[in-house]
N, C-alpha and C. Protein backbone atom coordinates (compact mmCIF):
# COMPACT_ATOMS: atom_id res chain seq x y z
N UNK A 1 2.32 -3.39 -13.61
CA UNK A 1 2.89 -4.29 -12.62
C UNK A 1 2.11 -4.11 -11.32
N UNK A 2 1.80 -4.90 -10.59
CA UNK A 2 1.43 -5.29 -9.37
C UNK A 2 2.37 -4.80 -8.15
N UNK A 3 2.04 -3.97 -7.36
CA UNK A 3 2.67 -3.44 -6.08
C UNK A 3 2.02 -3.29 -5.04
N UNK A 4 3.24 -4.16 -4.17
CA UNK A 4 2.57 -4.28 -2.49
C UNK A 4 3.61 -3.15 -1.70
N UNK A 5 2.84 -1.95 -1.27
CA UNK A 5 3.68 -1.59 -0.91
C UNK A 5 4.04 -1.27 1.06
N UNK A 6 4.88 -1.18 1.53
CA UNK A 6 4.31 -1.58 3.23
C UNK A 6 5.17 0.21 3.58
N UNK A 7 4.90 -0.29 4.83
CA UNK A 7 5.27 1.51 5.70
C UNK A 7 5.76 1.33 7.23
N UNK A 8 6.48 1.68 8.08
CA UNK A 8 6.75 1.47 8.91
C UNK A 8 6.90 3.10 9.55
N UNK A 9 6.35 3.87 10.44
CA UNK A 9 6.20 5.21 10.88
C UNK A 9 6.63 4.84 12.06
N UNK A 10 6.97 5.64 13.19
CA UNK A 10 7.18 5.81 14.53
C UNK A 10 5.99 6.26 15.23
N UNK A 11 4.97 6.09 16.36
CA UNK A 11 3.99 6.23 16.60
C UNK A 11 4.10 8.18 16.80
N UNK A 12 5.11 8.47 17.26
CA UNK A 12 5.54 9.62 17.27
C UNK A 12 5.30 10.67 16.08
N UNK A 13 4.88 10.05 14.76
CA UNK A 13 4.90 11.11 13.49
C UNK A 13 3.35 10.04 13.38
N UNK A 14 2.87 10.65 13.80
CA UNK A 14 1.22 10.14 13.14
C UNK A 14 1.16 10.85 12.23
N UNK A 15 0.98 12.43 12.28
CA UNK A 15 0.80 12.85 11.10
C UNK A 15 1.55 12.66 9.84
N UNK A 16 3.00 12.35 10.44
CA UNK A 16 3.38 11.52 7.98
C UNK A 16 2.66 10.62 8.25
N UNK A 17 2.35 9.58 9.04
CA UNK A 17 1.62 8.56 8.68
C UNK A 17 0.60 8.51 7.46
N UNK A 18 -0.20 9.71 8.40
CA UNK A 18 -0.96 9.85 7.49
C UNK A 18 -1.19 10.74 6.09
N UNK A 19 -0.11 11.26 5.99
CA UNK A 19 -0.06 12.23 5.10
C UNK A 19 0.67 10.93 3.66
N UNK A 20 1.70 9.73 4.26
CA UNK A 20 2.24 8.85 3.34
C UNK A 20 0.79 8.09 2.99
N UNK A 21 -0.18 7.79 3.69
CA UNK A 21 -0.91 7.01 3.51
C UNK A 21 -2.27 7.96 2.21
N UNK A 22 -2.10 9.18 2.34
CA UNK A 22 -2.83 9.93 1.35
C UNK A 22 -1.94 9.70 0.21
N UNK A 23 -0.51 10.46 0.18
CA UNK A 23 -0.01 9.87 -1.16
C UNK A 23 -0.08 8.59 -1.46
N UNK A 24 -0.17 7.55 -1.15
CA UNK A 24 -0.17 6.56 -1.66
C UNK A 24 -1.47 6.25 -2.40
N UNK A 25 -2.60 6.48 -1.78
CA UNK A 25 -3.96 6.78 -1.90
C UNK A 25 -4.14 7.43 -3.48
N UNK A 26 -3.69 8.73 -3.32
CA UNK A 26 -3.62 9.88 -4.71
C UNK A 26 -3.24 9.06 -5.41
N UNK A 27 -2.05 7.84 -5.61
CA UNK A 27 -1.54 7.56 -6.57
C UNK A 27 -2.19 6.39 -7.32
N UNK A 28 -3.07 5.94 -6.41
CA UNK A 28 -4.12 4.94 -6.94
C UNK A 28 -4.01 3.38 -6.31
N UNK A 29 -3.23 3.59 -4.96
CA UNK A 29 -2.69 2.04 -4.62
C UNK A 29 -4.25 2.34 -3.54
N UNK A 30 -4.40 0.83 -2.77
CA UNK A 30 -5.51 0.69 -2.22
C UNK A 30 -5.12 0.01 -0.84
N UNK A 31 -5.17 0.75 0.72
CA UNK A 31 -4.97 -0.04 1.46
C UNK A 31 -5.11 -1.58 1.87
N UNK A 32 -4.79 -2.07 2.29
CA UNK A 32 -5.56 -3.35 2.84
C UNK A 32 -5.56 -3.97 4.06
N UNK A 33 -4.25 -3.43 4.21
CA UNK A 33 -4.01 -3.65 6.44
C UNK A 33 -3.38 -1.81 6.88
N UNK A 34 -3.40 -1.59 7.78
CA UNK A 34 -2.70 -0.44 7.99
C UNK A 34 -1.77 0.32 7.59
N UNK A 35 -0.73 -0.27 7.82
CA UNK A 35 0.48 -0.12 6.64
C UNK A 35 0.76 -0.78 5.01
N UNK A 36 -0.38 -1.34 5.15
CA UNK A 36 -0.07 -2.37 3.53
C UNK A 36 -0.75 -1.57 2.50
N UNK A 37 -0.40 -1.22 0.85
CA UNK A 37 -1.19 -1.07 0.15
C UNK A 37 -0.87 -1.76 -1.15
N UNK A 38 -1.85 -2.19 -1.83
CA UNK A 38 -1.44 -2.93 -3.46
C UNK A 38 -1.72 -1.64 -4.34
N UNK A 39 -1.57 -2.39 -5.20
CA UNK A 39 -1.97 -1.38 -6.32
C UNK A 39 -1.37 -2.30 -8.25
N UNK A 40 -2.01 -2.02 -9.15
CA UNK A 40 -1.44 -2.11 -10.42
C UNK A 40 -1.40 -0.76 -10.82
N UNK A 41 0.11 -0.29 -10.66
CA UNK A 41 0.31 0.50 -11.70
C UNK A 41 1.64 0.25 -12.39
N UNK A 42 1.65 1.19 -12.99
CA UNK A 42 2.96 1.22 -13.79
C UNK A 42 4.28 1.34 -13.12
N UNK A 43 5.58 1.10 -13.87
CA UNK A 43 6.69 1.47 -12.72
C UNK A 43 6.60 3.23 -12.95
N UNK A 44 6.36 3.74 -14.28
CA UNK A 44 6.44 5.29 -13.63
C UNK A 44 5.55 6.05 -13.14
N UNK A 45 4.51 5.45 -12.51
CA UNK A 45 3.88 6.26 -11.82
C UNK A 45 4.35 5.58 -10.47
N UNK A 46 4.53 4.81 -9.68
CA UNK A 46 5.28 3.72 -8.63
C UNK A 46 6.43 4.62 -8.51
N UNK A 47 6.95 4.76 -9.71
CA UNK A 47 8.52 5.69 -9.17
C UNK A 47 8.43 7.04 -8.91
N UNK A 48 7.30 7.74 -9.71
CA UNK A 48 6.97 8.96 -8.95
C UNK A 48 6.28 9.18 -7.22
N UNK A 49 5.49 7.92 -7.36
CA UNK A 49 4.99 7.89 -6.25
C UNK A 49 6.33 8.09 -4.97
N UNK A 50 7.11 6.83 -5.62
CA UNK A 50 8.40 7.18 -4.59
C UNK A 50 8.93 7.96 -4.16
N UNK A 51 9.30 8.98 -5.23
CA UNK A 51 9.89 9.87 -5.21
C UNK A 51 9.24 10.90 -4.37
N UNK A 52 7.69 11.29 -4.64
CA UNK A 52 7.20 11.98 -3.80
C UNK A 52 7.45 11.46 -1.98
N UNK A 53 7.03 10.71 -2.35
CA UNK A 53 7.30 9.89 -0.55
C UNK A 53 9.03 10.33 -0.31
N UNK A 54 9.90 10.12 -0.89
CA UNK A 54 11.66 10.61 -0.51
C UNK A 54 11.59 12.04 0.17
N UNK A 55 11.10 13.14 -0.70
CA UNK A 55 10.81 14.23 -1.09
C UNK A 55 10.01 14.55 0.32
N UNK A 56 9.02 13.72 0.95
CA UNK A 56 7.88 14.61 1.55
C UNK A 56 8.91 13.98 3.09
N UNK A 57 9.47 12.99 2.68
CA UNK A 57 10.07 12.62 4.80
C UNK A 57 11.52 13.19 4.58
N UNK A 58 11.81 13.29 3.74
CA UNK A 58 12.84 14.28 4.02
C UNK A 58 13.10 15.58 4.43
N UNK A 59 11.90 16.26 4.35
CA UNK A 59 11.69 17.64 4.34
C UNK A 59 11.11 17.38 5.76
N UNK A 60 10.63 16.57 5.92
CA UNK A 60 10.32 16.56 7.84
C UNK A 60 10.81 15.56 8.65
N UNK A 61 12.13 15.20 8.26
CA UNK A 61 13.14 14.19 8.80
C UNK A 61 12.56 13.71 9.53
N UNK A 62 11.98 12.24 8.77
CA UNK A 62 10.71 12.01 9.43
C UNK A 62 11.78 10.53 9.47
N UNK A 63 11.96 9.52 10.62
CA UNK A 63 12.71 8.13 10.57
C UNK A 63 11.22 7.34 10.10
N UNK A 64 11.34 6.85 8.48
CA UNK A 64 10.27 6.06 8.01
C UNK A 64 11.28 4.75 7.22
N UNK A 65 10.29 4.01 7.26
CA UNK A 65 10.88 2.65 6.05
C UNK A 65 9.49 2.34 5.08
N UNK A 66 9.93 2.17 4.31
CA UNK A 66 8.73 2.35 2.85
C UNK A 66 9.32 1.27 2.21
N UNK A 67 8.62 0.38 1.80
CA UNK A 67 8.99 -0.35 0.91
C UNK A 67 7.89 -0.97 -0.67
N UNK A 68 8.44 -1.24 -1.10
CA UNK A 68 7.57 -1.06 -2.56
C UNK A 68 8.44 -2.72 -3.44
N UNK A 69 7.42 -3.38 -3.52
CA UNK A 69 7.35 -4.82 -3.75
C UNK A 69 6.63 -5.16 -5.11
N UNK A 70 7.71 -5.52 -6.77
CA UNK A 70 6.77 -5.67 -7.64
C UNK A 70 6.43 -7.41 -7.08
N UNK A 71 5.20 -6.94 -8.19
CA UNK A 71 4.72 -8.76 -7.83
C UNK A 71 4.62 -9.09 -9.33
N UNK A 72 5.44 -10.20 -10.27
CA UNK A 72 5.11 -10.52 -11.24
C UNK A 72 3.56 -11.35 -11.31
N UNK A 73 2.78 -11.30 -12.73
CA UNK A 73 1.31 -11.84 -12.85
C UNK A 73 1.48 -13.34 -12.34
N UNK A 74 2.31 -14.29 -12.02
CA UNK A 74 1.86 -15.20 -11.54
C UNK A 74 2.05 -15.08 -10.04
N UNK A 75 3.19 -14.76 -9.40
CA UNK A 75 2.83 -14.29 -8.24
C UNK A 75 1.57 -13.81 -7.52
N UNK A 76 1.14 -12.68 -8.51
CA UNK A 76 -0.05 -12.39 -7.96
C UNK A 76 -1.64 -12.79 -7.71
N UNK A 77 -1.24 -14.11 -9.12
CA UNK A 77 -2.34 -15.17 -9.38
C UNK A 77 -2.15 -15.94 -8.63
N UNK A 78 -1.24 -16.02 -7.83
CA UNK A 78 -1.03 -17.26 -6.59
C UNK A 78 -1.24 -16.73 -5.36
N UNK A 79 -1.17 -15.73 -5.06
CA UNK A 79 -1.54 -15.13 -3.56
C UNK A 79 -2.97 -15.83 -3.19
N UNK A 80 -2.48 -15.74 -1.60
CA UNK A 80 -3.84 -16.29 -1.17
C UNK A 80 -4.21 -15.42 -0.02
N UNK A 81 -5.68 -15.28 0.22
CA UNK A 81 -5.93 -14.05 0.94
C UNK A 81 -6.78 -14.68 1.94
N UNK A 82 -6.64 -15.01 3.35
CA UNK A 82 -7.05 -15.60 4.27
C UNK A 82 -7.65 -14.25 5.36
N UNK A 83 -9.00 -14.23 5.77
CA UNK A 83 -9.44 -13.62 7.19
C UNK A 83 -10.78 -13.91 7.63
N UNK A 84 -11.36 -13.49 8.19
CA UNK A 84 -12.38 -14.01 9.48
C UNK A 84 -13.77 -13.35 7.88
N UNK A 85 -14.73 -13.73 8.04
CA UNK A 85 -16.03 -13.38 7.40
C UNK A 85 -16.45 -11.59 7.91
N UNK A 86 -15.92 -11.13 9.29
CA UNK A 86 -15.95 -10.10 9.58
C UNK A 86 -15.12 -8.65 9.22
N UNK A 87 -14.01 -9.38 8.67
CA UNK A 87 -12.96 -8.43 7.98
C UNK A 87 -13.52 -8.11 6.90
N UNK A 88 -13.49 -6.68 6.36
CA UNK A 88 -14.00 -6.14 5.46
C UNK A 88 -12.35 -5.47 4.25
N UNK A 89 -12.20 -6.58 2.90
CA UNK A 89 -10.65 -6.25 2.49
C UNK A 89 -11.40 -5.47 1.23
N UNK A 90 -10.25 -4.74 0.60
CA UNK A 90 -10.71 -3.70 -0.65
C UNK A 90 -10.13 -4.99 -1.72
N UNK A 91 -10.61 -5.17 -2.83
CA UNK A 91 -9.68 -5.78 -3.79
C UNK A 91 -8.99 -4.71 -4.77
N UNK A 92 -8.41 -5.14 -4.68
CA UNK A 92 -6.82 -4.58 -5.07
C UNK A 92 -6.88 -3.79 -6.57
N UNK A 93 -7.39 -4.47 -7.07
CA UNK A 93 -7.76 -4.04 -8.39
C UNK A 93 -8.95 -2.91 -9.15
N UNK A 94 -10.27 -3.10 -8.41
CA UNK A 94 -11.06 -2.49 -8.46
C UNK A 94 -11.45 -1.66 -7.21
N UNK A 95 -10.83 -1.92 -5.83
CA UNK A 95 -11.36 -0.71 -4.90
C UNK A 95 -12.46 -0.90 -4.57
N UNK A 96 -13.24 -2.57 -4.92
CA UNK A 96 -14.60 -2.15 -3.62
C UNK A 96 -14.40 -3.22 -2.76
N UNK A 97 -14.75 -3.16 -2.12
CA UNK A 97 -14.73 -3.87 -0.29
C UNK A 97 -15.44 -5.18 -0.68
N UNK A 98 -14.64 -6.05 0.35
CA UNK A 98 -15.06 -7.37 -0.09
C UNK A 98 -14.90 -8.49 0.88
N UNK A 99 -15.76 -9.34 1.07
CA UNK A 99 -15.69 -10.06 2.47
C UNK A 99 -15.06 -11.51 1.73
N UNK A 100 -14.34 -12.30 2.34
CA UNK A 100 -13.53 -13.63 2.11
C UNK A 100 -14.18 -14.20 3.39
N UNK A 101 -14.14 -15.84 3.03
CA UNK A 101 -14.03 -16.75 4.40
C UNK A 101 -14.11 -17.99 3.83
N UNK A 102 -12.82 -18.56 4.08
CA UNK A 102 -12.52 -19.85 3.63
C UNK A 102 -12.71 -20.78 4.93
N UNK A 103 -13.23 -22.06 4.27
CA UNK A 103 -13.66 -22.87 5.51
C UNK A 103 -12.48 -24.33 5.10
């Protein structure tokens, strides 16, 4: 399954920031805006992933919002991905960097 997953930190805990943004990373999802990451995986690795993320801001009562978004295959065949020729996006699927520019 297809997962978008987003993050909301307090500028105040940079470091979970970045420590959520490594687990997410480890688990194989792929940023794409700051807080955004996709990913295809499975729901049990998605639910472990979660779980680790519960597990790691709890232990540093950290005020976060995490959210984790399946996307069924046509959903995801319908997304449309709009930015400038200068934005550099990862695709989602394979992890290499990739320039868009729709005219």
């Amino acid at each position: 399954m297809f997962w978008v997953i987003t993050y909301d930190v307090p500028v105040t805990h940079d470091k979970w920031r970045e420590k959520l943004a490594k687990v997410l990373s480890d688990f194989g999802f792929f940023r794409i805006q700051y807080s955004v990451f996709v990913g295809d995986r499975t729901t049990n690795t998605t639910q472990a992933c979660k779980l680790k993320i519960e597990a790691m801001l709890k232990a540093g009562f950290v005020p976060a919002d995490v959210r984790f978004f399946p996307l069924c295959k046509s959903c995801e065949a319908g997304a449309i991905q709009v930015n400038n020729c200068n934005y550099k996006s990862v695709n989602a699927k394979t992890g290499v960097p990739s320039t868009v520019l729709i005219t």
